[in-house]
C-alpha atoms as a PDB file:
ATOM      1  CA  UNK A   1     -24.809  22.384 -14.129  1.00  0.00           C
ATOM      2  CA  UNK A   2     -22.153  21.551 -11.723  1.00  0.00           C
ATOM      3  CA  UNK A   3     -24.281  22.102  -8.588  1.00  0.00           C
ATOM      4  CA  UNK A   4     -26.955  19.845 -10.250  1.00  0.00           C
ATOM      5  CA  UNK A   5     -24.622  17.129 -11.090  1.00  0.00           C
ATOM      6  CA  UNK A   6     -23.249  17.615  -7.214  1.00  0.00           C
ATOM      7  CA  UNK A   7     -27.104  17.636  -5.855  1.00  0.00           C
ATOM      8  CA  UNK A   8     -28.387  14.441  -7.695  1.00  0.00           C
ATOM      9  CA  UNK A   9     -25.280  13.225  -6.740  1.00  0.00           C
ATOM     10  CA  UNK A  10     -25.748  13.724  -2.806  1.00  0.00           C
ATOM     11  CA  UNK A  11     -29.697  12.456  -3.500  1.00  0.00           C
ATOM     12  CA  UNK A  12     -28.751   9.426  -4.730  1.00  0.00           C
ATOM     13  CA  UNK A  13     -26.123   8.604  -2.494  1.00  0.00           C
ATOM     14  CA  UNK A  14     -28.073   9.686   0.442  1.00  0.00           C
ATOM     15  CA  UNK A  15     -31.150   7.740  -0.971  1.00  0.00           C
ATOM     16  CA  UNK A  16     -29.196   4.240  -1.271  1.00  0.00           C
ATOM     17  CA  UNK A  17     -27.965   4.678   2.249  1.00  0.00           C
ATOM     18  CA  UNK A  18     -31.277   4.606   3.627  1.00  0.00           C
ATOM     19  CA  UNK A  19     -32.429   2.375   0.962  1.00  0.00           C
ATOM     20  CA  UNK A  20     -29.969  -0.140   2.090  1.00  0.00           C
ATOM     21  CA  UNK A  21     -30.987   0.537   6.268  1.00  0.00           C
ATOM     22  CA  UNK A  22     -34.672  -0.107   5.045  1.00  0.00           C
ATOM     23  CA  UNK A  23     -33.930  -3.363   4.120  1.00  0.00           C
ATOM     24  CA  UNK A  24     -32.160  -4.580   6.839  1.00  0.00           C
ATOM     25  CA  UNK A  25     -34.212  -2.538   9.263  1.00  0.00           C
ATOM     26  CA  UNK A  26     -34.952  -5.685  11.504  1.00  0.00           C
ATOM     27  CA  UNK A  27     -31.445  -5.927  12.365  1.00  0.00           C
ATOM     28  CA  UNK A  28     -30.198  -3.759  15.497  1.00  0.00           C
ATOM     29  CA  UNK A  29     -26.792  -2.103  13.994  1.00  0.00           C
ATOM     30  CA  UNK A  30     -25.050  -0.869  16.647  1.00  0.00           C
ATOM     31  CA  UNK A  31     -24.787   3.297  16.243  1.00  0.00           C
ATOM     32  CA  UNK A  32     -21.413   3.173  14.732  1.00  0.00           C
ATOM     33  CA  UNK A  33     -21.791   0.187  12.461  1.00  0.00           C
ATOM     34  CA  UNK A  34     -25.109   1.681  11.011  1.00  0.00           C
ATOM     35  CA  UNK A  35     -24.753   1.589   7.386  1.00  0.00           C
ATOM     36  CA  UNK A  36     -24.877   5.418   6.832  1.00  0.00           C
ATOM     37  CA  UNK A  37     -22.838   5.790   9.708  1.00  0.00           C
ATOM     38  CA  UNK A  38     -19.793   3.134   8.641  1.00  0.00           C
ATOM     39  CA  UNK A  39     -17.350   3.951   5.538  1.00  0.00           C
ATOM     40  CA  UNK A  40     -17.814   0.620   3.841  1.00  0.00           C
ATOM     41  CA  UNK A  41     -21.169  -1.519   3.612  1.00  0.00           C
ATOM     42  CA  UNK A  42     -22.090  -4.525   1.292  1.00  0.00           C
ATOM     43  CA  UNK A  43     -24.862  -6.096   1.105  1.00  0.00           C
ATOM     44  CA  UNK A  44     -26.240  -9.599  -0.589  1.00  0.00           C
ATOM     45  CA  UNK A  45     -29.153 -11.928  -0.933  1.00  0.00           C
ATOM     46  CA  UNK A  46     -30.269 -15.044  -1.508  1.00  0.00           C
ATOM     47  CA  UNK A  47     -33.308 -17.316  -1.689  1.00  0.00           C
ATOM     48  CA  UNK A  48     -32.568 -20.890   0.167  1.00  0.00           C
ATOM     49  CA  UNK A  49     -35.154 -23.983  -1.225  1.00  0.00           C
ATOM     50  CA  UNK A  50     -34.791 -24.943   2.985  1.00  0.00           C
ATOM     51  CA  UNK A  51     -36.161 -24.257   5.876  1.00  0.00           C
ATOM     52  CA  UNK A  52     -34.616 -21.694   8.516  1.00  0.00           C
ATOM     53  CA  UNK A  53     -33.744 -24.477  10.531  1.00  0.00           C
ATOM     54  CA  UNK A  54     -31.520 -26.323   8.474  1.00  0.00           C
ATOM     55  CA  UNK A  55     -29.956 -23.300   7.468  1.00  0.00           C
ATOM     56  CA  UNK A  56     -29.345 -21.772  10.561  1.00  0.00           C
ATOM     57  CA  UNK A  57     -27.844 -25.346  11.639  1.00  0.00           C
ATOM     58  CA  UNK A  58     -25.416 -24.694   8.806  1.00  0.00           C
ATOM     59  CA  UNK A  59     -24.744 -21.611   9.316  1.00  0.00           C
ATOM     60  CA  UNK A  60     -23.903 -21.249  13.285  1.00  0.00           C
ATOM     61  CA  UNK A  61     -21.474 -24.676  12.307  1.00  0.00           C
ATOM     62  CA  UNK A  62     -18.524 -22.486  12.159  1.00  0.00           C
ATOM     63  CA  UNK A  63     -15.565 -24.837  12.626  1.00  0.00           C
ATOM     64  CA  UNK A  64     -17.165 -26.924   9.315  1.00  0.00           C
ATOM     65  CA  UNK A  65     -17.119 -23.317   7.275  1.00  0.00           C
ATOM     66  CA  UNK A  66     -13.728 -23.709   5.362  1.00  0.00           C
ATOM     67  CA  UNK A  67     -14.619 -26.989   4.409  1.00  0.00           C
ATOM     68  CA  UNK A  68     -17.240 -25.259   1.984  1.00  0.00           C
ATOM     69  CA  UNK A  69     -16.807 -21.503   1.752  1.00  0.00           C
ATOM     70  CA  UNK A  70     -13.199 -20.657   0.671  1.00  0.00           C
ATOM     71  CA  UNK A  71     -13.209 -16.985   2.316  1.00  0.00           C
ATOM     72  CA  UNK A  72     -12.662 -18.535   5.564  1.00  0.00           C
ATOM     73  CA  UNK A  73      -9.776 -20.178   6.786  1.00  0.00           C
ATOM     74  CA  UNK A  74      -7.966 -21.599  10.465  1.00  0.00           C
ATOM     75  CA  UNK A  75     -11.236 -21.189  12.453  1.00  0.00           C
ATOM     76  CA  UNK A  76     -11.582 -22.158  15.415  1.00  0.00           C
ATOM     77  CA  UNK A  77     -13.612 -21.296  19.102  1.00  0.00           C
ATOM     78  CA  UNK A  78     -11.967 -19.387  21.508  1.00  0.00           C
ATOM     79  CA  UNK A  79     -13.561 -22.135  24.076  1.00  0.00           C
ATOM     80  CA  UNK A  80     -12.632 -25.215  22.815  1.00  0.00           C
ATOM     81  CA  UNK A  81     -15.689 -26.567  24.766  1.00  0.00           C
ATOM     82  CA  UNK A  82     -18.216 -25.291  22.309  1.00  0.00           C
ATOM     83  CA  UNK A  83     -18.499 -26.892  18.930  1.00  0.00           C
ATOM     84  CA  UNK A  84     -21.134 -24.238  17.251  1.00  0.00           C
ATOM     85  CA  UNK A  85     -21.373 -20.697  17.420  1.00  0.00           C
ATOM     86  CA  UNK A  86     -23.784 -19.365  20.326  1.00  0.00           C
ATOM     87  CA  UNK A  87     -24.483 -16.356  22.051  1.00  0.00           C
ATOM     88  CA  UNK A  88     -21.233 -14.284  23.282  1.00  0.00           C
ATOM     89  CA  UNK A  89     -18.810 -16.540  21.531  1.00  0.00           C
ATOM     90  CA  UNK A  90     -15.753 -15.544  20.731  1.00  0.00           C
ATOM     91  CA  UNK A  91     -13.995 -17.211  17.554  1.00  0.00           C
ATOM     92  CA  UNK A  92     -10.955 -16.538  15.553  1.00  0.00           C
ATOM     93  CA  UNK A  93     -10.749 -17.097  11.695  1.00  0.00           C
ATOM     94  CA  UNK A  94      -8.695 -15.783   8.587  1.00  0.00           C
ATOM     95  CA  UNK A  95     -10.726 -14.107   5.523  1.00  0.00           C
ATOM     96  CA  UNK A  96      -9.877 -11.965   3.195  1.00  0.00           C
ATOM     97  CA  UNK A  97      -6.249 -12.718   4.180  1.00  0.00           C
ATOM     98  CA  UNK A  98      -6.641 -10.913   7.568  1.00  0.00           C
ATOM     99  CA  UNK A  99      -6.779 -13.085  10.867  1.00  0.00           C
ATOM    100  CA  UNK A 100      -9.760 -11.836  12.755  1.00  0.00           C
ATOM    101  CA  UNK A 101     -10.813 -12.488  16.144  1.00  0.00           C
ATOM    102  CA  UNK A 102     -14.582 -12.239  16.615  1.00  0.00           C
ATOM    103  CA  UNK A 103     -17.643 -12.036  18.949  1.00  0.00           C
ATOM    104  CA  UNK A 104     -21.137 -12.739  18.282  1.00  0.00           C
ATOM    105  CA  UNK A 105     -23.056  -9.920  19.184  1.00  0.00           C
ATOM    106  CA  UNK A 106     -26.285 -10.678  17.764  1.00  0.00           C
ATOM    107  CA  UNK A 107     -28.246 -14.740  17.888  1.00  0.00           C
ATOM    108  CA  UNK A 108     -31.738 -15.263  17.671  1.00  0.00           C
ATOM    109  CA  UNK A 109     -31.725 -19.122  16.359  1.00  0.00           C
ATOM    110  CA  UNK A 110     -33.054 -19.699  13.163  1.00  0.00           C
ATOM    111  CA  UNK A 111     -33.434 -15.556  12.165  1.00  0.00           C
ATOM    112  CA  UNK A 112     -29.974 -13.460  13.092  1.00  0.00           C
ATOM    113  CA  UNK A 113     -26.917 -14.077  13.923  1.00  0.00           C
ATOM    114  CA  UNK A 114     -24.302 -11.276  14.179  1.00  0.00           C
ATOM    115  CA  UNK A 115     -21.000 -10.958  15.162  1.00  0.00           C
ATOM    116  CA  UNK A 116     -18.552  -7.486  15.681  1.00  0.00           C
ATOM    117  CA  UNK A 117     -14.429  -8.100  14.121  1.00  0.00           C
ATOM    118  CA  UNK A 118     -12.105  -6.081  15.647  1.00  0.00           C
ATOM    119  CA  UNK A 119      -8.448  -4.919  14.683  1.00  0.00           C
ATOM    120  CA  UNK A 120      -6.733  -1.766  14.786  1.00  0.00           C
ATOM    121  CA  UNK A 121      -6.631  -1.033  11.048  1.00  0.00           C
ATOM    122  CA  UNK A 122     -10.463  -2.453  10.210  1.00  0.00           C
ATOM    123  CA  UNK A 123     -13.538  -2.983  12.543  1.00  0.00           C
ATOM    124  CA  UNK A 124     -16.463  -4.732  11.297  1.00  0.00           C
ATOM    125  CA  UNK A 125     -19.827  -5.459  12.276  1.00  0.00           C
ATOM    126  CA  UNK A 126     -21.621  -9.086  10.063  1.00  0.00           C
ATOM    127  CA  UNK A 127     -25.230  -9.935   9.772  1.00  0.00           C
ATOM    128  CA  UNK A 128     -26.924 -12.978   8.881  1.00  0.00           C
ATOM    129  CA  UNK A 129     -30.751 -12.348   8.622  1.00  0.00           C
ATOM    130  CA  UNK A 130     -33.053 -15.707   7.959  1.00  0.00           C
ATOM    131  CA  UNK A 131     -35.876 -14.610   6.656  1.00  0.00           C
ATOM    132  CA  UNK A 132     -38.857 -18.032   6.566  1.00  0.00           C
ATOM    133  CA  UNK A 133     -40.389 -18.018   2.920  1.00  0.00           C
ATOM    134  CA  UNK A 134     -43.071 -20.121   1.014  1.00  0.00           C
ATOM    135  CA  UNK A 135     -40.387 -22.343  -0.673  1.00  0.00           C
ATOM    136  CA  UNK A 136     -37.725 -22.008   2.389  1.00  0.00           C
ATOM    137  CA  UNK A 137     -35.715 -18.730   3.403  1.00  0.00           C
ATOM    138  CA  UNK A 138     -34.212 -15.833   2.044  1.00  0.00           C
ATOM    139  CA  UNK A 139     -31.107 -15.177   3.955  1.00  0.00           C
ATOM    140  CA  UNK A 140     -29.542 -11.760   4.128  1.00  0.00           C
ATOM    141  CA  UNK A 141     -26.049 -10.782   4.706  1.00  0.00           C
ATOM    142  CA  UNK A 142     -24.913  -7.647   5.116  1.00  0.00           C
ATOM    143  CA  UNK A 143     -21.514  -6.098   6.386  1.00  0.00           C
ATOM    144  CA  UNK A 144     -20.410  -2.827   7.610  1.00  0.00           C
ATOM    145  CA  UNK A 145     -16.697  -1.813   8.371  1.00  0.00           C
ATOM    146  CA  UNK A 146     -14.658   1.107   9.591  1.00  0.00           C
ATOM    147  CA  UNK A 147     -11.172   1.792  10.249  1.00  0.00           C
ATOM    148  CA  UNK A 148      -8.279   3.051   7.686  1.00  0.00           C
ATOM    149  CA  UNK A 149      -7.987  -0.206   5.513  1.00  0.00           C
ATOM    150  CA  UNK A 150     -11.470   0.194   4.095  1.00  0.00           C
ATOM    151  CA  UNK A 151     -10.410   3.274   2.606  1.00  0.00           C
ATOM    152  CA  UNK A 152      -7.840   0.412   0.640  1.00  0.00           C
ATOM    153  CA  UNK A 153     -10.437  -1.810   0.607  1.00  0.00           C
ATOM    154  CA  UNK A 154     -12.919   0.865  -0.966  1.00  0.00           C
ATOM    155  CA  UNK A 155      -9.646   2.129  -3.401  1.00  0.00           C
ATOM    156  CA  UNK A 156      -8.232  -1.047  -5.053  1.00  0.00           C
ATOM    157  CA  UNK A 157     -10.642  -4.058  -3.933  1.00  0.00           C
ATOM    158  CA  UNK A 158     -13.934  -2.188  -3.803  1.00  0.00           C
ATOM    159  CA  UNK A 159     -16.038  -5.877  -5.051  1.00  0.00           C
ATOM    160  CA  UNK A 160     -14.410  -8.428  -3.518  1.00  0.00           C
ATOM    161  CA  UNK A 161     -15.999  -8.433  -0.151  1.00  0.00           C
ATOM    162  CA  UNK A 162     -19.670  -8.577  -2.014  1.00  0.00           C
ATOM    163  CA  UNK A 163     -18.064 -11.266  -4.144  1.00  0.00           C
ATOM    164  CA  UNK A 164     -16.914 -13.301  -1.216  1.00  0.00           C
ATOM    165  CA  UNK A 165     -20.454 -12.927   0.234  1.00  0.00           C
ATOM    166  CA  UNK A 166     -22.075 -14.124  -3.116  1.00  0.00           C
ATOM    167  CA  UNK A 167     -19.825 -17.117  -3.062  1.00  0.00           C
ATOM    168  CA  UNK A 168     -20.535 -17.580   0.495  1.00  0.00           C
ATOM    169  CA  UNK A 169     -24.691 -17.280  -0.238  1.00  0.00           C
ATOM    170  CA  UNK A 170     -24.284 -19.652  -3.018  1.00  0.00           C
ATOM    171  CA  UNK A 171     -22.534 -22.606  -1.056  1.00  0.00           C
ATOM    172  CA  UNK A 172     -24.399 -22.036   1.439  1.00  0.00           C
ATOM    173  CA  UNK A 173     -27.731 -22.965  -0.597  1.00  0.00           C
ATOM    174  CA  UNK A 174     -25.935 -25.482  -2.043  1.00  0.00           C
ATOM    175  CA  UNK A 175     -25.214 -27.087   1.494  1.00  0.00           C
ATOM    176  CA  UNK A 176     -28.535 -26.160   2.644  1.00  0.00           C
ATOM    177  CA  UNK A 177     -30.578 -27.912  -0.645  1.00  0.00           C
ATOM    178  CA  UNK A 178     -28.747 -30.789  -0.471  1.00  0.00           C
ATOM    179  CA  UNK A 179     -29.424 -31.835   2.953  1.00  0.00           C
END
């Protein structure tokens, strides 16, 4: 019985892994980020009643973010000559009460935008996928990490990176209906 319990066990785990890289199998995940490959992933949706546009213009608006997402805090652009997020740029913010310095990795305007977090305790690779719909857009986030403090993270905290992205999802509809 044990080696059944074990078995369905190792199905269904194995089964949600790919389940999940199904889903966001238009994004490129770089080989260690991949979410079988990382030791945390999370993973949220929602549908947007706006077009890609207006949500991408949100979106890539990164020094505006704290003013309506409270998971991010002190941002600012590495090159104070840029005012939105772009291709290669390199940004530092806090979330989750860890300052992060990041680099987008990932922008195809109006569909992906991706950028790579490094420190030495938690690396972590984030995904915004725009997806165009009848009504609007369903965006996609999705977030894999590695490093030692995602076994913490895993441990004591193990929903409140999805819960930050649900917030995150829902003001950002908000914003993006309301323009």
């Amino acid at each position: 019985m044990t080696k059944f319990i074990f078995a369905l066990a190792l199905f269904t785990t194995t089964f949600s892994l790919l389940a999940q890289e199904n889903r966001t199998g238009s994004i490129e995940w770089p080989e260690k980020y991949k979410p079988n490959n990382s030791k945390f992933y999370v993973e949220n949706e929602v549908e947007i009643n706006a077009s890609p546009e207006i949500v991408w213009g949100i979106l890539i608006d990164a020094l505006k973010w704290e003013s309506w997402y409270e998971g991010a805090k002190d941002v600012s652009l590495k090159d104070k000559t840029e005012t939105t997020l772009k291709s290669n740029t390199v940004f530092e913010w806090k979330t989750m009460g860890l300052k992060f310095e990041s680099t987008i990795e990932q922008y195809e305007p109006n569909r992906l935008l991706a950028w790579e977090s490094k420190k030495k305790s938690i690396q972590g690779f984030h995904v915004w996928l725009i997806i165009p719909t009848e009504k609007g857009c369903k965006v996609i986030t999705a977030e894999s990490q590695n490093g030692w403090l995602t076994f913490f993270e895993k441990t004591f905290q193990p929903k409140k990176l999805k819960k930050l992205h649900d917030i995150w999802l829902a003001e950002l509809k908000t914003k993006s209906e309301n323009l």
